[in-house]
N, C-alpha and C. Protein backbone atom coordinates (compact mmCIF):
# COMPACT_ATOMS: atom_id res chain seq x y z
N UNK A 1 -85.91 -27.01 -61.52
CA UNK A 1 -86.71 -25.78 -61.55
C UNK A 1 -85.86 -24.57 -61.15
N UNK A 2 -84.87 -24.82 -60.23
CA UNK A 2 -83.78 -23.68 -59.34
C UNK A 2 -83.07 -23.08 -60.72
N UNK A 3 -82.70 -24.31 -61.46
CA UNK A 3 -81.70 -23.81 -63.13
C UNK A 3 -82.38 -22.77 -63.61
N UNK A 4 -84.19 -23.04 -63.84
CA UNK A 4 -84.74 -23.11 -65.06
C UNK A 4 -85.01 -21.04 -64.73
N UNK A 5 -85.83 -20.85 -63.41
CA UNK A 5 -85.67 -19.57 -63.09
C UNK A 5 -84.13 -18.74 -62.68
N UNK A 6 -82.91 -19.65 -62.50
CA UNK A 6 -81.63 -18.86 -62.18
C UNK A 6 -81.41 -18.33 -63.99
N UNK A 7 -81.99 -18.91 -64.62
CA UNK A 7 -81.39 -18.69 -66.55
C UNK A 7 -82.83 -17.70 -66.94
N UNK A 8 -83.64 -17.71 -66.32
CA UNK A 8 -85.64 -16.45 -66.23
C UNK A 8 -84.57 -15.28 -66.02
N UNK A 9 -83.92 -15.39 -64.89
CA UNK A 9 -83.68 -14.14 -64.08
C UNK A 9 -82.28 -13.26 -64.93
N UNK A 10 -81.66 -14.57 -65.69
CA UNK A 10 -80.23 -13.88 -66.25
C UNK A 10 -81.19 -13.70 -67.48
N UNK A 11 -82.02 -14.12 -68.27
CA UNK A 11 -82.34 -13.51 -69.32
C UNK A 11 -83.11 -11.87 -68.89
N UNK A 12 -83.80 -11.89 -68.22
CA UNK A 12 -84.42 -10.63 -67.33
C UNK A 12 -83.10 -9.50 -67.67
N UNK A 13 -82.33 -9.98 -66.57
CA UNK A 13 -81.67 -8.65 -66.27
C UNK A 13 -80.38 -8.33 -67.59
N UNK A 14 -80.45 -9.36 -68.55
CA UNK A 14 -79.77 -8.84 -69.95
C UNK A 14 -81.05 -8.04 -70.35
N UNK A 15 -81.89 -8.41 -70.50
CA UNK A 15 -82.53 -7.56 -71.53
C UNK A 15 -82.94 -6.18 -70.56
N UNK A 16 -82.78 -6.13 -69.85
CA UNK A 16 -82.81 -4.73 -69.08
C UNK A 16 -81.26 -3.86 -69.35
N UNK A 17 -80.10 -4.64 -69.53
CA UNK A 17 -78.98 -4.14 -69.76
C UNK A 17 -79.00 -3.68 -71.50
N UNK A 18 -79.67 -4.46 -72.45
CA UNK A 18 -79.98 -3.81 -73.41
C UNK A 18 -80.89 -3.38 -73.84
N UNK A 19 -81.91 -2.96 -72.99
CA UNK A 19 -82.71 -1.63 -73.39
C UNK A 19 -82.12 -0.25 -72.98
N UNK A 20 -81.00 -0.60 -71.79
CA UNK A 20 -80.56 0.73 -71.67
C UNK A 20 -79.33 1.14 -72.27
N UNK A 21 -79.03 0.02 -73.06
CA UNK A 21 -77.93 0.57 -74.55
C UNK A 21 -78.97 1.02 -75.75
N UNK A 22 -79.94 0.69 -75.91
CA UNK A 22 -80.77 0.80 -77.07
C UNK A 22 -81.49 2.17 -76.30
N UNK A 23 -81.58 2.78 -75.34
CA UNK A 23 -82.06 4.47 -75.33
C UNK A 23 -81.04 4.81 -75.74
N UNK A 24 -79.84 4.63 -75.33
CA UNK A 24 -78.49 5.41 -75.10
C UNK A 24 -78.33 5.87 -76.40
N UNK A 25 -78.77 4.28 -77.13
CA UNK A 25 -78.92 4.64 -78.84
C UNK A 25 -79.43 5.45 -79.55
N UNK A 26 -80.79 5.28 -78.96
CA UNK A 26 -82.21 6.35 -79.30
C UNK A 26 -81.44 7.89 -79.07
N UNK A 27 -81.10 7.98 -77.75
CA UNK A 27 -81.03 9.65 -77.74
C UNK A 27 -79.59 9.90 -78.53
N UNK A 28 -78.51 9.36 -79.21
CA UNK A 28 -77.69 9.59 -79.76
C UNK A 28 -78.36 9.80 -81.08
N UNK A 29 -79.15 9.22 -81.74
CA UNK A 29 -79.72 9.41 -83.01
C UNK A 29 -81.03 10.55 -83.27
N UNK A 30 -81.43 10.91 -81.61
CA UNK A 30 -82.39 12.00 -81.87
C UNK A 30 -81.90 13.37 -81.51
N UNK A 31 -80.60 13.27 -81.19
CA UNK A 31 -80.08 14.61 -81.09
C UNK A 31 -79.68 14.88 -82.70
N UNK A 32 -79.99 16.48 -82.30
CA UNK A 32 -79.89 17.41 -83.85
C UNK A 32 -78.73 17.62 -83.94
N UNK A 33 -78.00 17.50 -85.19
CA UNK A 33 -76.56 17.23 -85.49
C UNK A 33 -75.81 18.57 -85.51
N UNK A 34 -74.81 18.88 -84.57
CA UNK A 34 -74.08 20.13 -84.87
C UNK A 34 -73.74 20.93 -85.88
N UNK A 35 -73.93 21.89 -86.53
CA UNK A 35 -73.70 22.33 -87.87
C UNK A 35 -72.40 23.26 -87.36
N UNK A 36 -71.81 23.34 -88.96
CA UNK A 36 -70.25 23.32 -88.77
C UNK A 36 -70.64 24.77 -88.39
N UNK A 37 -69.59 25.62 -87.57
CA UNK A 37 -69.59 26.76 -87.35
C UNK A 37 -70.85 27.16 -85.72
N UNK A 38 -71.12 26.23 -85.51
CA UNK A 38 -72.32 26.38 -84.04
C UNK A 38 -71.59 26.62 -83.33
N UNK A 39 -72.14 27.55 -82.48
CA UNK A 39 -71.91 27.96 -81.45
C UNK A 39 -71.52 26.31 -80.39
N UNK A 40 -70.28 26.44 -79.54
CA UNK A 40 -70.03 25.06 -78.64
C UNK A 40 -71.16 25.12 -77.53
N UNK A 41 -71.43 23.46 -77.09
CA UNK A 41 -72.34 23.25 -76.57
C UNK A 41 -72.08 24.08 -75.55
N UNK A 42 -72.70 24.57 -74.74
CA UNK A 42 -72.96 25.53 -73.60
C UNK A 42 -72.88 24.54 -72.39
N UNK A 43 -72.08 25.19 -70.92
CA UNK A 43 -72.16 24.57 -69.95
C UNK A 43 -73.38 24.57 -69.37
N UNK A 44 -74.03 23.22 -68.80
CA UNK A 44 -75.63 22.93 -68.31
C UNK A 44 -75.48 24.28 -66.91
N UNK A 45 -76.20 25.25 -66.76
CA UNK A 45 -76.39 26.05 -65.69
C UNK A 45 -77.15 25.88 -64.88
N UNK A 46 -77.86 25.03 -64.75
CA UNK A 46 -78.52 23.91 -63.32
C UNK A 46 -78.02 23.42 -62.52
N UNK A 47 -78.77 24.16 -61.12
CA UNK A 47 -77.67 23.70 -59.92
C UNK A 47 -78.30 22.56 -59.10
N UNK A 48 -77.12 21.70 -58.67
CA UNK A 48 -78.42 20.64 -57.77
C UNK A 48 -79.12 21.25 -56.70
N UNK A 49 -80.31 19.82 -56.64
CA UNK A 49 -81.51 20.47 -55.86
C UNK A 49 -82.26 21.58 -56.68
N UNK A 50 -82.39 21.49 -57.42
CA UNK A 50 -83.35 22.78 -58.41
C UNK A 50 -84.14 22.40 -59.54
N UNK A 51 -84.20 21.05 -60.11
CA UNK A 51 -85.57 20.99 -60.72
C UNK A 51 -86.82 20.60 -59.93
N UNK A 52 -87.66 20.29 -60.83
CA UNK A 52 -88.91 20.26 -60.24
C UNK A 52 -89.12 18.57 -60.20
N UNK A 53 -90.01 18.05 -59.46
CA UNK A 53 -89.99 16.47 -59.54
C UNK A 53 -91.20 16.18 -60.68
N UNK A 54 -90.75 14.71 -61.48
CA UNK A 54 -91.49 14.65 -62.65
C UNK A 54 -93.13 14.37 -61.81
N UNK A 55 -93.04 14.22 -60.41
CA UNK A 55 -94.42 13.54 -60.22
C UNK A 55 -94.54 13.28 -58.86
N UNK A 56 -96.01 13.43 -58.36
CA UNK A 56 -95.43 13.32 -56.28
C UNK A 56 -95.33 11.88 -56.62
N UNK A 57 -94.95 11.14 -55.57
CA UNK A 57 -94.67 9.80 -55.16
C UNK A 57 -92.92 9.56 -54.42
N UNK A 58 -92.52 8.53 -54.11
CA UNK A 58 -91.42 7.94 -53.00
C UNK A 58 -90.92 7.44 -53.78
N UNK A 59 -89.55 7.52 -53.96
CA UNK A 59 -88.55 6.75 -54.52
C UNK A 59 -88.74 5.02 -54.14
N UNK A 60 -89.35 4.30 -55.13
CA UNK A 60 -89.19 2.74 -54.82
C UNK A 60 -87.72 2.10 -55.22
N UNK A 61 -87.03 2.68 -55.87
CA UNK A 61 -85.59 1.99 -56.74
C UNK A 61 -84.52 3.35 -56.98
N UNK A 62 -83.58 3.31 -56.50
CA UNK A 62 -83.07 5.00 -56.35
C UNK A 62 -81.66 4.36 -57.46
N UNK A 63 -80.62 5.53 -58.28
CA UNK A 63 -80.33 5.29 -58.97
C UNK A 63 -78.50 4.48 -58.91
N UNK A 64 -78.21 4.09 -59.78
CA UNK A 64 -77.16 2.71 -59.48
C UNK A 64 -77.18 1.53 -59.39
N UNK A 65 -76.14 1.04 -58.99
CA UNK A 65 -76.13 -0.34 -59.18
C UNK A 65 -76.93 -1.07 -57.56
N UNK A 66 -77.76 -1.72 -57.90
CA UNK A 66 -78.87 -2.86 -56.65
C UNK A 66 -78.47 -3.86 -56.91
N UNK A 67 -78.75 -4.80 -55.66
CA UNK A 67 -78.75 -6.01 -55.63
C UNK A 67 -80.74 -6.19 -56.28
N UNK A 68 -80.89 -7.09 -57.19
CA UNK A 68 -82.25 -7.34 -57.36
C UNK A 68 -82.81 -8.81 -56.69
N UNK A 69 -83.17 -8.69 -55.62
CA UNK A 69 -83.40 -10.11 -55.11
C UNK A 69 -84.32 -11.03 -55.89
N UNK A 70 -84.97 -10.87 -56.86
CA UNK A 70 -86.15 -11.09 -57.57
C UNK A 70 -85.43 -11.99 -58.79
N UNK A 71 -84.24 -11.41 -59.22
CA UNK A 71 -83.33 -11.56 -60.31
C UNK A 71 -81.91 -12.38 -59.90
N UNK A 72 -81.85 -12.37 -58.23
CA UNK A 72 -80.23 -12.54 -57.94
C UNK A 72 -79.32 -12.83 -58.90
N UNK A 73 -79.45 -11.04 -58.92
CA UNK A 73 -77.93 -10.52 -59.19
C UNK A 73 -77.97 -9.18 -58.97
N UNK A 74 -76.92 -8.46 -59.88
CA UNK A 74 -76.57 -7.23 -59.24
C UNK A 74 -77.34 -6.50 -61.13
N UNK A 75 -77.81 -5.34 -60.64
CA UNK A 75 -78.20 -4.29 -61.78
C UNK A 75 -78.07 -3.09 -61.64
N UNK A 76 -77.66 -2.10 -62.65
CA UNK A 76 -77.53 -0.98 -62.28
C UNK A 76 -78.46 -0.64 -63.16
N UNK A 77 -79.31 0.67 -62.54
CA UNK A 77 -80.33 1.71 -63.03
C UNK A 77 -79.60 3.13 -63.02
N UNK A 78 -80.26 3.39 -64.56
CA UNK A 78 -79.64 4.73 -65.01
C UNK A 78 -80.82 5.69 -64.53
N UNK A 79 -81.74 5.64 -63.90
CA UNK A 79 -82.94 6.80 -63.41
C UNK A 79 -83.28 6.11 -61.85
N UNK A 80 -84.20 6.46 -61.65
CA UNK A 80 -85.13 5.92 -60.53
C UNK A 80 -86.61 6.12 -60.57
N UNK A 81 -87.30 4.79 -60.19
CA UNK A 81 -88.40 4.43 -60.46
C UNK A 81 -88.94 5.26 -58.94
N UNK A 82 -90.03 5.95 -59.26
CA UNK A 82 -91.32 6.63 -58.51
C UNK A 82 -92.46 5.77 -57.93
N UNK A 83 -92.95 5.59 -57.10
CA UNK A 83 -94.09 5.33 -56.34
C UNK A 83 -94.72 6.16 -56.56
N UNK A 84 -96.39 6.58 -57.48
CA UNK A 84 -96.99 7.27 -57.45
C UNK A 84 -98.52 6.82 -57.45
N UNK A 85 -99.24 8.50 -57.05
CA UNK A 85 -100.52 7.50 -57.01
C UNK A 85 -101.58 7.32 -58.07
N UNK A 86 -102.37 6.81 -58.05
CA UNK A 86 -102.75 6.34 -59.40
C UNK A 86 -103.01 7.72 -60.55
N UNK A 87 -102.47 7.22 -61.77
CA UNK A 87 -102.53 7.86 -62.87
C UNK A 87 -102.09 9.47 -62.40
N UNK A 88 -100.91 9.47 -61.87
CA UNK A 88 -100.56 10.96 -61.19
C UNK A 88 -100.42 11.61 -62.67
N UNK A 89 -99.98 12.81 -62.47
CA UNK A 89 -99.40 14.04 -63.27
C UNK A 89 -98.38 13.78 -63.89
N UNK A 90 -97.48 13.45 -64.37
CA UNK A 90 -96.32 13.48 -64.77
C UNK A 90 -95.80 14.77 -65.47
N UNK A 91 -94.97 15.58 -64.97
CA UNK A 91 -94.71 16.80 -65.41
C UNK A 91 -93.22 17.27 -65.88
N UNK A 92 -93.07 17.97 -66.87
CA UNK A 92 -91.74 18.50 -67.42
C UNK A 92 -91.00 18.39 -65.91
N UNK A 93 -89.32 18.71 -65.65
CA UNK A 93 -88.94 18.71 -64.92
C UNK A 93 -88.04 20.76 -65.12
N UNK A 94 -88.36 20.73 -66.41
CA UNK A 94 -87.74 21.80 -66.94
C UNK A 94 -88.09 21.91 -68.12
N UNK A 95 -88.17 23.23 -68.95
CA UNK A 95 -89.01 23.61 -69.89
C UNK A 95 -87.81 22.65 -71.20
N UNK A 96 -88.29 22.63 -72.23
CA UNK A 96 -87.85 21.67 -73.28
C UNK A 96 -88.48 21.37 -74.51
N UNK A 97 -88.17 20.46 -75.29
CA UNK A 97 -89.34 19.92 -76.41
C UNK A 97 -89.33 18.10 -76.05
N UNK A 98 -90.34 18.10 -76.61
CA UNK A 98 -90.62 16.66 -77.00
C UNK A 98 -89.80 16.27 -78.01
N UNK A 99 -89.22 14.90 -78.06
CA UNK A 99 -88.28 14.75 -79.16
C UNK A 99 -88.58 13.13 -79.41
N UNK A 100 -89.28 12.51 -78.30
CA UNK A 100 -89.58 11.28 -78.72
C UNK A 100 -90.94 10.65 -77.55
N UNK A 101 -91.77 9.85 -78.08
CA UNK A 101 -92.86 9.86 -77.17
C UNK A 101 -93.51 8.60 -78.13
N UNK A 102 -93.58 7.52 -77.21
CA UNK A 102 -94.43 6.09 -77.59
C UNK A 102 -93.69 4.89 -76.99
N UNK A 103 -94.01 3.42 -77.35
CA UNK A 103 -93.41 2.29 -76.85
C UNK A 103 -92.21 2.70 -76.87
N UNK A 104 -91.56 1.92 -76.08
CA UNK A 104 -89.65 1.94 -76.39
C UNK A 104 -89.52 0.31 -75.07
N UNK A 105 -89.33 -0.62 -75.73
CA UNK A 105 -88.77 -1.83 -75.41
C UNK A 105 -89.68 -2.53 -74.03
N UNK A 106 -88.89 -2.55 -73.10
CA UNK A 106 -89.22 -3.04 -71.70
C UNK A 106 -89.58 -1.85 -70.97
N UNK A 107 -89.45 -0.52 -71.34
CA UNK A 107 -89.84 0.79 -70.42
C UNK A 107 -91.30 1.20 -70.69
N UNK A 108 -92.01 0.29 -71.67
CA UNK A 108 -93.59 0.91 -72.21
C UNK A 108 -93.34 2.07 -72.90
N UNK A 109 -94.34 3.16 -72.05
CA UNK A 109 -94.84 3.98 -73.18
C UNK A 109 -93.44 5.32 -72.36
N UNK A 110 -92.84 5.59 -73.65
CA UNK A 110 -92.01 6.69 -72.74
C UNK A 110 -91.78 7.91 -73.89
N UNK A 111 -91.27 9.01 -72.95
CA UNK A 111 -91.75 10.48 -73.42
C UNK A 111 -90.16 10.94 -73.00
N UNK A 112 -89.38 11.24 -74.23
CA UNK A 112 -87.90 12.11 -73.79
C UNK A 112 -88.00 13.30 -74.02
N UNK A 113 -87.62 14.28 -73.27
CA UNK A 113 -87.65 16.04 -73.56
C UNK A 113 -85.95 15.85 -73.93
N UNK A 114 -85.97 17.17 -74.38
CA UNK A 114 -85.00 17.73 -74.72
C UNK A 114 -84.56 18.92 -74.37
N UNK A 115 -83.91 19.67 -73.58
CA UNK A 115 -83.64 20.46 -72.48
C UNK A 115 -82.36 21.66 -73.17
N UNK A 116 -81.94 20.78 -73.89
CA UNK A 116 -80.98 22.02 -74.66
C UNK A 116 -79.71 21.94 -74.35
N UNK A 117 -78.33 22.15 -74.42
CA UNK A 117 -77.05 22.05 -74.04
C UNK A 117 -76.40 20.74 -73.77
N UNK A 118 -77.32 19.82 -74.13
CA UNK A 118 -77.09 18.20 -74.25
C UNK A 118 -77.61 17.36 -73.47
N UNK A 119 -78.41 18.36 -72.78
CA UNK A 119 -79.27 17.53 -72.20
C UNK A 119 -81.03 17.29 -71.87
N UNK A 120 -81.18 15.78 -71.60
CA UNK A 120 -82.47 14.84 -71.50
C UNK A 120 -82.76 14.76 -70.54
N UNK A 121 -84.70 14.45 -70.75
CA UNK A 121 -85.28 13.29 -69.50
C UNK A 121 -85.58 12.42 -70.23
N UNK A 122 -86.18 11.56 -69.55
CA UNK A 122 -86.60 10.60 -70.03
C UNK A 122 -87.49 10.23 -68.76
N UNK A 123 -88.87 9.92 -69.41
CA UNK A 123 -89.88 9.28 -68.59
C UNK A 123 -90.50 8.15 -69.03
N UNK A 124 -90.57 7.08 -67.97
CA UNK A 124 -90.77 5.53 -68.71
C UNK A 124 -91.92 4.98 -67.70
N UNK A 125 -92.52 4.39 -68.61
CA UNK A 125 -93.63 3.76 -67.60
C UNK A 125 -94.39 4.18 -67.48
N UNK A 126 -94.81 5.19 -68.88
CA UNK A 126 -96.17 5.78 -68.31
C UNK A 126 -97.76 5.33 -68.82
N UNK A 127 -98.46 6.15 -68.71
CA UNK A 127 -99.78 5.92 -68.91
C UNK A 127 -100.49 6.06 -70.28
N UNK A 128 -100.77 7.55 -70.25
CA UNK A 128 -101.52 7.98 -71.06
C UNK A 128 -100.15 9.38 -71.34
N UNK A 129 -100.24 9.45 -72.86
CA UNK A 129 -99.39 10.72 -73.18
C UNK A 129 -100.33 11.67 -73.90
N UNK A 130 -99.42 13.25 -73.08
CA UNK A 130 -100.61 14.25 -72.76
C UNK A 130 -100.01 15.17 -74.24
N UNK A 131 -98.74 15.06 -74.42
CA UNK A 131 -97.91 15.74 -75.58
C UNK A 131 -97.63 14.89 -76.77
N UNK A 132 -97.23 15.74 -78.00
CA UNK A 132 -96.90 14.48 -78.79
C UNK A 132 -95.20 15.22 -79.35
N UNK A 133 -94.65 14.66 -79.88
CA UNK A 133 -93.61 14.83 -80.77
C UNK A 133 -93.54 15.90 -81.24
N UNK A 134 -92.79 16.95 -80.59
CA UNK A 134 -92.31 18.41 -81.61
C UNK A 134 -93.11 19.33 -80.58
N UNK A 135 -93.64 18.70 -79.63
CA UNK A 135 -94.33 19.95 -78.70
C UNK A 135 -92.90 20.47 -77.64
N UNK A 136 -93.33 22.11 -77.25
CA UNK A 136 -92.39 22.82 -76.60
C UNK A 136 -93.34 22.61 -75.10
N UNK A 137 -92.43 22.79 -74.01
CA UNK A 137 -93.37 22.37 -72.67
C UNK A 137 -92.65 22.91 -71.66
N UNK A 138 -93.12 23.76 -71.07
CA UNK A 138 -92.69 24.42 -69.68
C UNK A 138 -92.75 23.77 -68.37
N UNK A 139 -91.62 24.08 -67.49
CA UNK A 139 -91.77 23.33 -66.27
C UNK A 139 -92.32 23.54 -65.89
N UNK A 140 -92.54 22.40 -64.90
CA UNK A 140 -93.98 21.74 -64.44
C UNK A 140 -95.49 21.79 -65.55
N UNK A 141 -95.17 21.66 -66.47
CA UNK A 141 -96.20 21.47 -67.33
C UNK A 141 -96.83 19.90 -67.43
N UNK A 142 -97.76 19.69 -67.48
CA UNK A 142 -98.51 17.73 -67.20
C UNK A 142 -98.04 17.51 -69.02
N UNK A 143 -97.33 16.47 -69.33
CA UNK A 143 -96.78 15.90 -70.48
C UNK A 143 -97.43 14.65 -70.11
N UNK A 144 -97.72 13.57 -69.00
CA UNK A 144 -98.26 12.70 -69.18
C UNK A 144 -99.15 12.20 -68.06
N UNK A 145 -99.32 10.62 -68.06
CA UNK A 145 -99.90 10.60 -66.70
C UNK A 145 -98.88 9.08 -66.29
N UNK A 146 -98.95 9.16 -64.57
CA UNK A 146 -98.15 8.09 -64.26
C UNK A 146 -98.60 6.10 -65.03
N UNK A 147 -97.51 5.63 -65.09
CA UNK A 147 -98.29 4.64 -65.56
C UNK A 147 -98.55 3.23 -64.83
N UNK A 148 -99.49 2.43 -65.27
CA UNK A 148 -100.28 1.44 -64.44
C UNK A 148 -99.42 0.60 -63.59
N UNK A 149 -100.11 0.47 -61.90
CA UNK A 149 -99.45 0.26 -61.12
C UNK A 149 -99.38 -1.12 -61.03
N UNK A 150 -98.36 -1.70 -60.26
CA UNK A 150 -97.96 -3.51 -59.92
C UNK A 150 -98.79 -3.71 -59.09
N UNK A 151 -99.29 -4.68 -58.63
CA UNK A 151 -100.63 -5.21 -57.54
C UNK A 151 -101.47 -4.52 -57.10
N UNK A 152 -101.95 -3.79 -57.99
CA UNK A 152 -102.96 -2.44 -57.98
C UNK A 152 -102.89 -1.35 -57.54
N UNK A 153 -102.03 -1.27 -56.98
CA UNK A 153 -101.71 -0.13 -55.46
C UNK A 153 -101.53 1.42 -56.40
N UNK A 154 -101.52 2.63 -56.41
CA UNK A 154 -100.85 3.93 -57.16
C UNK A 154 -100.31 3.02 -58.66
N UNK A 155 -99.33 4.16 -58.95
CA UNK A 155 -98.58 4.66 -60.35
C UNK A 155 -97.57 4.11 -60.31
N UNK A 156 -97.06 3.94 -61.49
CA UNK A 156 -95.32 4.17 -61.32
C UNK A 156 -94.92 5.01 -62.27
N UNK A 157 -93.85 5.64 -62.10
CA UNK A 157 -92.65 6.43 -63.03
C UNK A 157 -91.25 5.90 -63.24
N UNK A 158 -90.83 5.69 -64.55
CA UNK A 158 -89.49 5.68 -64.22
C UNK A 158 -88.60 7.24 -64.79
N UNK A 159 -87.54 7.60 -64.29
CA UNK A 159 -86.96 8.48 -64.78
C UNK A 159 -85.31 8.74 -64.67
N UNK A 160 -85.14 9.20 -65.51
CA UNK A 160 -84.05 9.35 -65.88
C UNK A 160 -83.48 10.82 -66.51
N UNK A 161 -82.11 11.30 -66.07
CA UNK A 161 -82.15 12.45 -66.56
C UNK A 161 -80.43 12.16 -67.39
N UNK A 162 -80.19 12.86 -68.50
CA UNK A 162 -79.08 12.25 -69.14
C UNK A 162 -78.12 13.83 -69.91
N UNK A 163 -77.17 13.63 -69.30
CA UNK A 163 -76.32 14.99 -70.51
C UNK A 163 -75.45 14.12 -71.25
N UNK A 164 -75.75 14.29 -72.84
CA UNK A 164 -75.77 13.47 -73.18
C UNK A 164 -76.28 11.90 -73.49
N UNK A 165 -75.36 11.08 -73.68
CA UNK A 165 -75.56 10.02 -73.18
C UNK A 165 -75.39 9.46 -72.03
N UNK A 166 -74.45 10.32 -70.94
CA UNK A 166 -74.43 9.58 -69.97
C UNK A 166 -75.21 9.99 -68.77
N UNK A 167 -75.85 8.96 -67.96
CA UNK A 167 -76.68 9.30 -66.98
C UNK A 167 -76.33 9.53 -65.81
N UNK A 168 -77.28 10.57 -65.45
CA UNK A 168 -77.25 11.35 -63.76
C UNK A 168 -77.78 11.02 -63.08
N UNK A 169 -77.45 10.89 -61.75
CA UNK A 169 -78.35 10.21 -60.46
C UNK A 169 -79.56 11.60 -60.27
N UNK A 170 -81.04 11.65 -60.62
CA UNK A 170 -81.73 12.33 -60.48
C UNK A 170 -81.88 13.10 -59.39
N UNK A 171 -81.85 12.35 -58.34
CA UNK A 171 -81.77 13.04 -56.78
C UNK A 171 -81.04 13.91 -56.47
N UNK A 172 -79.62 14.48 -57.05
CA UNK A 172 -78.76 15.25 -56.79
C UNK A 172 -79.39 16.37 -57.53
N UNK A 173 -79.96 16.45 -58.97
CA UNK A 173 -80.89 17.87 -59.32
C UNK A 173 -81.87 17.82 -59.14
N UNK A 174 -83.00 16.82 -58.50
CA UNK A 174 -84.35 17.25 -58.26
C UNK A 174 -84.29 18.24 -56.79
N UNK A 175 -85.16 19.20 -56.23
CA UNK A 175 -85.44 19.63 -55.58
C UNK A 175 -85.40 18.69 -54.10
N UNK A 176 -85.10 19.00 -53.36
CA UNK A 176 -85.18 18.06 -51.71
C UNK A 176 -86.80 18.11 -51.48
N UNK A 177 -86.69 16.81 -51.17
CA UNK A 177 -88.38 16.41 -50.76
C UNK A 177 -88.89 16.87 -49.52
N UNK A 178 -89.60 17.44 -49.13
CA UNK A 178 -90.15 17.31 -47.83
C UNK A 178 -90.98 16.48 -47.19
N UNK A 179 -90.23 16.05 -46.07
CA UNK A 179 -90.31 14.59 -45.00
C UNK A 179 -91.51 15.05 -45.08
N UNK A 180 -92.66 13.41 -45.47
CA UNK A 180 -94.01 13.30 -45.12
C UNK A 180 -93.92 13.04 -43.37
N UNK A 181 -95.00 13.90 -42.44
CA UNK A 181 -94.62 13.81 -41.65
C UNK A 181 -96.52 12.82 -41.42
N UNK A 182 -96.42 11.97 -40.74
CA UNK A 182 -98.18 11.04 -40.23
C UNK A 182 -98.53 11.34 -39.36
């Protein structure tokens, strides 16, 4: 039985390693193709600590490589998953368009903006979607709602922010949280 879940847990955390080649894919094929003579991509002018957070809730999974005790082994996450409470807000992090929004693999129902100068969010795990495809959306604008929680408890979010294809630890541009104080 020890084999049968040690080979559960390595199939698990492959197919988590290729869903996050298959976005990487997605947003390489939904970016709009440079036309000859464009203006060069522009440097991102966002400073850390300055967006807005996609949603209240506590970091449950922060971004990089974890040990997954569930999985034993090691995984790295390109976003970080949110603790939220049930069916929260999910909101732009920065004004943008919609460029893709529905199932996508093991992440459910997810919603990518498009931010401009090469760069993405990406929100996974959600609920109910409030935007559809080709909509323009201002920060902090509600694009969705958090989606259904593990042992009933709140929401979850996953997120991810990407220039390009390659991904950013979210915490360094979201805004600093302020300590819940009880």
């Amino acid at each position: 039985e020890a084999q049968m879940k040690g080979a559960e847990a390595q199939a698990r955390a492959k197919e988590l390693e290729e869903t996050a080649k298959a976005l990487t894919r997605l947003i390489r094929s939904l970016r709009e193709p440079r036309k000859p003579g464009a203006p060069p991509i522009v440097h991102w002018d966002v400073p850390p600590n300055s967006l807005l957070w996609p949603a209240q809730g506590s970091v449950l999974k922060p971004f990089g490589r974890q040990r997954n005790a569930e999985l034993d082994t090691w995984v790295i996450s390109q976003g970080i998953l949110l603790q939220t409470p049930a069916e929260a807000a999910v909101s732009a992090v920065r004004g943008g368009k919609v460029i893709f929004c529905g199932p996508f693999r093991s992440y459910g129902q997810v919603m990518i903006l498009d931010h401009g100068s090469n760069f993405f969010t990406i929100y996974g795990g959600l609920g109910s979607l409030l935007k559809a495809k080709g909509a323009e959306v201002q920060p902090g604008e509600a694009i969705a709602r958090a989606g259904p929680p593990k042992a009933g408890q709140g929401g979850r979010l996953y997120f991810e922010l990407r220039r390009g294809s390659e991904a950013l630890d979210p915490l360094v541009w979201l805004q600093k949280q302020q300590e819940k104080t009880p």
